[in-house]
Protein backbone atom coordinates (compact mmCIF):
# COMPACT_ATOMS: atom_id res chain seq x y z
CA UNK A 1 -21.92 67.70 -13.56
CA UNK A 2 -21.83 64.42 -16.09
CA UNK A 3 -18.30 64.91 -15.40
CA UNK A 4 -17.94 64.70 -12.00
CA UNK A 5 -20.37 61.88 -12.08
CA UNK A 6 -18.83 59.71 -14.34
CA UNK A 7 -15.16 60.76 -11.99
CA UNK A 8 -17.09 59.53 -8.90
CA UNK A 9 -18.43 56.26 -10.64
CA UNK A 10 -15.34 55.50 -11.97
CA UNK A 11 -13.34 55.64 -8.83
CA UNK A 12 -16.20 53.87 -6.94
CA UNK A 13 -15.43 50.94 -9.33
CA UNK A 14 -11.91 51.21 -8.84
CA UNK A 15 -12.23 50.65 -5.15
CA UNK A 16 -14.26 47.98 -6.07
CA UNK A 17 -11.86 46.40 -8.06
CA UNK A 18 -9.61 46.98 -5.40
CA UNK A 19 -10.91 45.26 -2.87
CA UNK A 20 -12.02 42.60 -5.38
CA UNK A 21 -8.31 41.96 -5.68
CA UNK A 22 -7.40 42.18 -2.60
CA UNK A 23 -9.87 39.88 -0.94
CA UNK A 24 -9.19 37.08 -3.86
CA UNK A 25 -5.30 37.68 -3.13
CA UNK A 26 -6.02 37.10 0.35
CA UNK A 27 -8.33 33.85 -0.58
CA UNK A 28 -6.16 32.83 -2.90
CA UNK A 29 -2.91 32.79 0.18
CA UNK A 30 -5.15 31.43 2.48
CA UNK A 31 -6.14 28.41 -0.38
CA UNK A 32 -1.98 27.31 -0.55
CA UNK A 33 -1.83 27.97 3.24
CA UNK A 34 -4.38 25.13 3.49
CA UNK A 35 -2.96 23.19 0.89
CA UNK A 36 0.25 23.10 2.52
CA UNK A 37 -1.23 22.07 5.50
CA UNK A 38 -3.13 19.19 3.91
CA UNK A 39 -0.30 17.69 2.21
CA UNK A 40 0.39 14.76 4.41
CA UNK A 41 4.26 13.96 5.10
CA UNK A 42 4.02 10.41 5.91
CA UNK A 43 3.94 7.61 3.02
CA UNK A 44 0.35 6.73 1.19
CA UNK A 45 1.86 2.82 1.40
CA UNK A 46 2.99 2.52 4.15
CA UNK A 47 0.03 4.06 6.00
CA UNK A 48 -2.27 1.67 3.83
CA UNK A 49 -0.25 -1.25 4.59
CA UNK A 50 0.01 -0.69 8.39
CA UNK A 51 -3.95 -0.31 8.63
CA UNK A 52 -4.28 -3.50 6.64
CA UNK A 53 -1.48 -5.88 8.66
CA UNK A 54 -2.87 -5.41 11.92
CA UNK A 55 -6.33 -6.34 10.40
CA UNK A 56 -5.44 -9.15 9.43
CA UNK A 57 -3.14 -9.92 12.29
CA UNK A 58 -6.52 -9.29 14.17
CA UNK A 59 -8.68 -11.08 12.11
CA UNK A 60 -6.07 -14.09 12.55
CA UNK A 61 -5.41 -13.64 16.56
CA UNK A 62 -7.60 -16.31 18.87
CA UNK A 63 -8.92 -13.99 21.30
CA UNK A 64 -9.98 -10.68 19.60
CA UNK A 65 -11.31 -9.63 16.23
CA UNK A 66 -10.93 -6.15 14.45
CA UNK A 67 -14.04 -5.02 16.08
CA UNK A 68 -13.11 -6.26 19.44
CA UNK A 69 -9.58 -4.64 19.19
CA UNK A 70 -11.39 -1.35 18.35
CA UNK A 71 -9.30 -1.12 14.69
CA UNK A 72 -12.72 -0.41 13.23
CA UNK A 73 -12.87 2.83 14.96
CA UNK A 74 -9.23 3.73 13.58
CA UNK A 75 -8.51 7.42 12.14
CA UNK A 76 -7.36 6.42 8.96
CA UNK A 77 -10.96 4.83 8.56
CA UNK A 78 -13.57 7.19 7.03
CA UNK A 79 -16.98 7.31 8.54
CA UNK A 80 -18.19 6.15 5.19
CA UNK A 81 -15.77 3.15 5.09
CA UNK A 82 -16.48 2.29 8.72
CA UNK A 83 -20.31 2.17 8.00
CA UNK A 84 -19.60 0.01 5.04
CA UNK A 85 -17.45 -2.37 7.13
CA UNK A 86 -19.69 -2.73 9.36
CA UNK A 87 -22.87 -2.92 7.23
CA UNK A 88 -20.98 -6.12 5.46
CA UNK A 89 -19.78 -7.48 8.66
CA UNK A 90 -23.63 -7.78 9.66
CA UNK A 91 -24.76 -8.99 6.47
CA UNK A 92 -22.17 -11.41 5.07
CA UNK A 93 -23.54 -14.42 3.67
CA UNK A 94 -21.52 -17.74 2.49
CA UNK A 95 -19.96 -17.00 -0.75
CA UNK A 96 -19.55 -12.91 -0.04
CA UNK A 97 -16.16 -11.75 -0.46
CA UNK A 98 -14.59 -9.98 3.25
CA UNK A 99 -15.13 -5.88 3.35
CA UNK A 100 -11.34 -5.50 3.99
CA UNK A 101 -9.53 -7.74 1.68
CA UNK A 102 -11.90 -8.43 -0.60
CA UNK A 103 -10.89 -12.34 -0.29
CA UNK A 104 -13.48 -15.35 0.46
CA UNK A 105 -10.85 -16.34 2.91
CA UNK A 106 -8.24 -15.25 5.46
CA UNK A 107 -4.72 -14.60 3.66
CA UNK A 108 -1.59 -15.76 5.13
CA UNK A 109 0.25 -12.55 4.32
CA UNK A 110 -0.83 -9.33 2.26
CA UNK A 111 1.01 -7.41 -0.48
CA UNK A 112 0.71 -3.97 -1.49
CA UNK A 113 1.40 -1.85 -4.85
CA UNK A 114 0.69 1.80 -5.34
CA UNK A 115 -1.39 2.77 -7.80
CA UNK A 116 -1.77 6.51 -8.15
CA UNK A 117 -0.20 8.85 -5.87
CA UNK A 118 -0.73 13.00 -5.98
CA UNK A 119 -0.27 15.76 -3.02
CA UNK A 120 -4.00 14.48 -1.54
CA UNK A 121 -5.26 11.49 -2.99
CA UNK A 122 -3.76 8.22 -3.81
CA UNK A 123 -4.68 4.52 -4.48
CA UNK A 124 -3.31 1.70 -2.96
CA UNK A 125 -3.60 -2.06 -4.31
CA UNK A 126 -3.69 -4.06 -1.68
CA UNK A 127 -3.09 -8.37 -2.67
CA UNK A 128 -3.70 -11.76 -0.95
CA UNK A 129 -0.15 -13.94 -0.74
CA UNK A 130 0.71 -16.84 0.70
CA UNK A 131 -2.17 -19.29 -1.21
CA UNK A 132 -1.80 -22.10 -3.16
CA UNK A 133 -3.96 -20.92 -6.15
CA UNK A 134 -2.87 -16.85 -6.98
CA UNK A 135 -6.64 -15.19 -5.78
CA UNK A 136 -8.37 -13.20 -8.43
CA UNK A 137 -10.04 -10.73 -6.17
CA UNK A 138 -7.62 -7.50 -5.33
CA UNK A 139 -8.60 -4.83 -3.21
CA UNK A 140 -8.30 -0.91 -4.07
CA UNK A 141 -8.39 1.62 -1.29
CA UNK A 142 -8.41 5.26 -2.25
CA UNK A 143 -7.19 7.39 0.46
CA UNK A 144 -7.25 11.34 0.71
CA UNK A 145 -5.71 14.19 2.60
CA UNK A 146 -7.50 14.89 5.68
CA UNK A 147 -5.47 17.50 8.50
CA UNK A 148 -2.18 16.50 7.08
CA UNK A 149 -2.92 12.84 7.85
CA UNK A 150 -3.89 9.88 5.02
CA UNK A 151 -7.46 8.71 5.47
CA UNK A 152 -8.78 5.24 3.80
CA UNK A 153 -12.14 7.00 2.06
CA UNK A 154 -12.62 4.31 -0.17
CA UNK A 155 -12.50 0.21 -0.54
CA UNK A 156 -13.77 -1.38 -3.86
CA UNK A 157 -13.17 -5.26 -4.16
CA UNK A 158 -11.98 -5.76 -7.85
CA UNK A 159 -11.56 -9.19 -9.77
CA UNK A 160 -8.91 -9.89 -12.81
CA UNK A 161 -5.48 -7.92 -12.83
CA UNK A 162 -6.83 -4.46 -12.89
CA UNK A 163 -4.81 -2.06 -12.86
CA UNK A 164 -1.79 -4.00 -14.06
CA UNK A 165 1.41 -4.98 -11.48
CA UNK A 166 4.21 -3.98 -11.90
CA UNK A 167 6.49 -6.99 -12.87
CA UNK A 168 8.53 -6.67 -9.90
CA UNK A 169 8.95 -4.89 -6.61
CA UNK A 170 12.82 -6.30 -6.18
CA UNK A 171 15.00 -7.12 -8.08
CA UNK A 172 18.90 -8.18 -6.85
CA UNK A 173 21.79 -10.74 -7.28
CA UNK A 174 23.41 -12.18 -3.88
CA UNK A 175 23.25 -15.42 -1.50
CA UNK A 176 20.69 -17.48 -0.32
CA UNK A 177 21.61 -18.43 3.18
CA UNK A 178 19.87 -19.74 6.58
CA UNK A 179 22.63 -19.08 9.08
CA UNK A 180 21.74 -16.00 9.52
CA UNK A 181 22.25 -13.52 12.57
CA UNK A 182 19.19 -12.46 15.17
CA UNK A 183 17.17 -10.34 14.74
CA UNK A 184 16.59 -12.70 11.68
CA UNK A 185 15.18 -16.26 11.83
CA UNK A 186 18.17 -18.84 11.20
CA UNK A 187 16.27 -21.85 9.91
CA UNK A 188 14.52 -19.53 7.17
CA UNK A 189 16.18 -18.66 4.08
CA UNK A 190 17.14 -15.18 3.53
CA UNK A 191 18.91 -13.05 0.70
CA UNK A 192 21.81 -11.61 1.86
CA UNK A 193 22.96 -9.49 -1.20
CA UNK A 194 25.05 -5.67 -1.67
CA UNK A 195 23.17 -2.31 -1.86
CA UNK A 196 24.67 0.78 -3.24
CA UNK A 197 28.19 -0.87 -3.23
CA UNK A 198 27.39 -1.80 0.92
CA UNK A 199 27.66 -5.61 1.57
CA UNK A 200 25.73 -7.34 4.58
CA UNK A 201 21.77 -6.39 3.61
CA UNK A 202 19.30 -9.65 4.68
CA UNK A 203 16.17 -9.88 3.48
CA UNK A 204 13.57 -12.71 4.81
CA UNK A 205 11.96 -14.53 2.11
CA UNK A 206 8.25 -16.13 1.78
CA UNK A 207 7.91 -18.96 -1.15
CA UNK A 208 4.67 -20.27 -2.01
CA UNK A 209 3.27 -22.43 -5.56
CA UNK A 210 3.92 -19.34 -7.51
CA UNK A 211 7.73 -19.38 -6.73
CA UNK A 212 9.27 -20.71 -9.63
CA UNK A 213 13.00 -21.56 -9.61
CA UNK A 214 15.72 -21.57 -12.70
CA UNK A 215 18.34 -24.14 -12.16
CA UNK A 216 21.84 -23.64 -13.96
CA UNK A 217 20.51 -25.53 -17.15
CA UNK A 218 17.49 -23.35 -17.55
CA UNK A 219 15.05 -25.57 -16.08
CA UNK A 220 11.69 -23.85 -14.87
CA UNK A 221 10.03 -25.61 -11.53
CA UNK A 222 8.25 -24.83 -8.56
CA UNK A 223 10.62 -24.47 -5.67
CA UNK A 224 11.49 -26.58 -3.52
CA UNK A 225 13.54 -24.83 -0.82
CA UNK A 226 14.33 -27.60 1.21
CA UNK A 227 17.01 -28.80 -2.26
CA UNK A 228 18.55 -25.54 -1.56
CA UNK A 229 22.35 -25.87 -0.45
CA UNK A 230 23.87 -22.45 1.27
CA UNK A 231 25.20 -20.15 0.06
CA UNK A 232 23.81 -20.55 -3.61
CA UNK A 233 24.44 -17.40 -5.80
CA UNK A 234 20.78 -16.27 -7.34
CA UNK A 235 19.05 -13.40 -9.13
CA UNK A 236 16.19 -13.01 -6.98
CA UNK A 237 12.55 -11.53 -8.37
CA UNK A 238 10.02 -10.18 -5.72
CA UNK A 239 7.44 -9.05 -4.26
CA UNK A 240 7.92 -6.60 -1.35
CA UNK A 241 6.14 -7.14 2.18
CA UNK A 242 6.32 -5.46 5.55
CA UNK A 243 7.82 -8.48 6.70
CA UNK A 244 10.62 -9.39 4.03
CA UNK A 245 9.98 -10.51 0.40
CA UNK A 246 7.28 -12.72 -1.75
CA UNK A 247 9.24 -14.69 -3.84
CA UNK A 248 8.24 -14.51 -7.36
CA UNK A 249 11.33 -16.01 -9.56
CA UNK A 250 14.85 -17.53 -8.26
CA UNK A 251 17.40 -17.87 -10.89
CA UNK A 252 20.45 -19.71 -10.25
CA UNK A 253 23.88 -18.50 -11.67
C-alpha cells in the first residue's frame, strides 16, 4: 500500500513538473515573442531629433506655438513628459530654464549625440548651437520601447559637459565652395568632399564664435568666412545636424 502511494505521489509530481515546464516554456516563447515585437526598427536619434526640430521650428514660427500646433500631444511624448511640459509651461518664471531644451533662450539650431543605446532604452543628448557664448545647460531625453515605436519617457536639464562629447561627429578632407548646385543654397559655403572613393558629396555648413580656423602657417582664429576664396582645400571638424554640419575646426592644407 506505502508502495503504491508513494508510485501515485510521485507521478502526481511529475505531472506537476510537467506542466511546470511546459507553461514556463510557453511564458518564456511568449516573453521573446514580445520582445521582438518591442524592439523598435527605426533610429533612437533620429526619432529624438525629429521631435525636437519641429519644436523648435514651432517655438520659432510667428503664428503658432508647440501647444497650438498640437506637438505637445505627439506619440513619442509620454504622458509623464507631457504633464511635465505642461506643468513648466504654466509655471515658468524669469530665470527658469525651457522644459524642452533646457536653455534660458530660443536656440538657433539644435545638435544631437547619442548617449546610450540598447534593444529598448536609449539616451539622447540633445545641444543648443548657433550662440555666441557655447550654453552650459544640455538636455538628456531617455526614450524606451513602447509597441515597436521610440517614446521620449524622460527629459532632465543638465549643466557642465556631462556625459562627455565625443570630439567629433565628422571628420573629412575636400573643398570649400559656394557655387554650388540646387537643391543646395549657392551663396552658403558648403564641403564638397569624396566618400567611400565616390566624388560629388555636399554638405551645408553652419559657423558660429566657436569655429576656429587653421591657416597654412598654423595660425588659430575665429573664422571669418567671408576671407574664404573657393575652392580652398580643408580638413573639416564637425558637428552633425539635420540640416548640414556645425562647424567646429577648419584646417587649411
Amino acid at each position: 500500500m506505502n508502495t503504491k502511494k508513494i508510485i501515485i505521489i510521485g507521478g502526481a509530481v511529475l505531472a506537476v513538473i510537467a506542466v511546470a515546464v511546459s507553461l514556463f516554456n510557453k511564458a518564456d516563447n511568449n516573453t521573446d515573442e514580445v520582445k521582438e515585437t518591442q524592439i523598435p526598427q527605426e533610429d533612437a536619434l533620429d526619432v529624438t531629433m525629429e521631435f525636437f526640430d519641429q519644436w523648435l521650428t514651432d517655438t520659432k514660427s510667428t503664428t503658432t506655438d508647440p501647444f497650438q500646433s498640437g506637438l505637445i500631444n505627439s506619440t513619442r511624448l509620454s504622458d509623464e513628459v507631457r504633464a511635465m511640459i505642461q506643468e513648466k509651461q504654466t509655471n515658468k518664471a524669469e530665470g527658469d530654464l525651457d522644459a524642452v531644451f533646457c536653455q534660458l533662450t530660443v536656440p538657433e539650431r539644435l545638435g544631437g549625440k547619442e548617449i546610450f543605446k540598447a534593444d529598448t532604452e536609449a539616451q539622447i543628448m540633445v545641444l543648443a548651437r548657433g550662440f555666441e557664448i557655447k550654453s552650459p545647460y544640455q538636455a538628456i531625453a531617455t526614450l524606451s520601447a513602447v509597441d515597436g515605436m521610440w517614446k521620449i519617457t524622460k527629459i532632465e536639464c543638465l549643466q557642465g559637459e556631462v556625459p562627455p562629447e565625443r570630439e567629433y561627429d565628422f571628420e573629412r578632407t575636400g573643398y570649400l565652395l559656394k557655387s554650388v548646385p540646387a537643391p543646395f543654397t549657392a551663396g552658403n559655403w558648403h564641403l564638397v568632399y569624396e566618400e567611400n572613393g565616390t566624388p560629388g558629396h555636399v554638405l551645408p555648413l553652419f559657423f558660429d564664435a566657436e569655429s576656429i580656423c587653421v591657416s597654412l602657417d598654423g595660425t588659430e582664429a575665429v573664422c571669418d568666412s567671408s576671407q574664404f576664396v573657393e575652392p580652398s582645400k580643408v580638413l573639416l571638424q564637425a558637428d552633425m545636424l539635420d540640416t548640414g554640419a556645425d562647424v567646429r575646426r577648419v584646417t587649411f592644407e
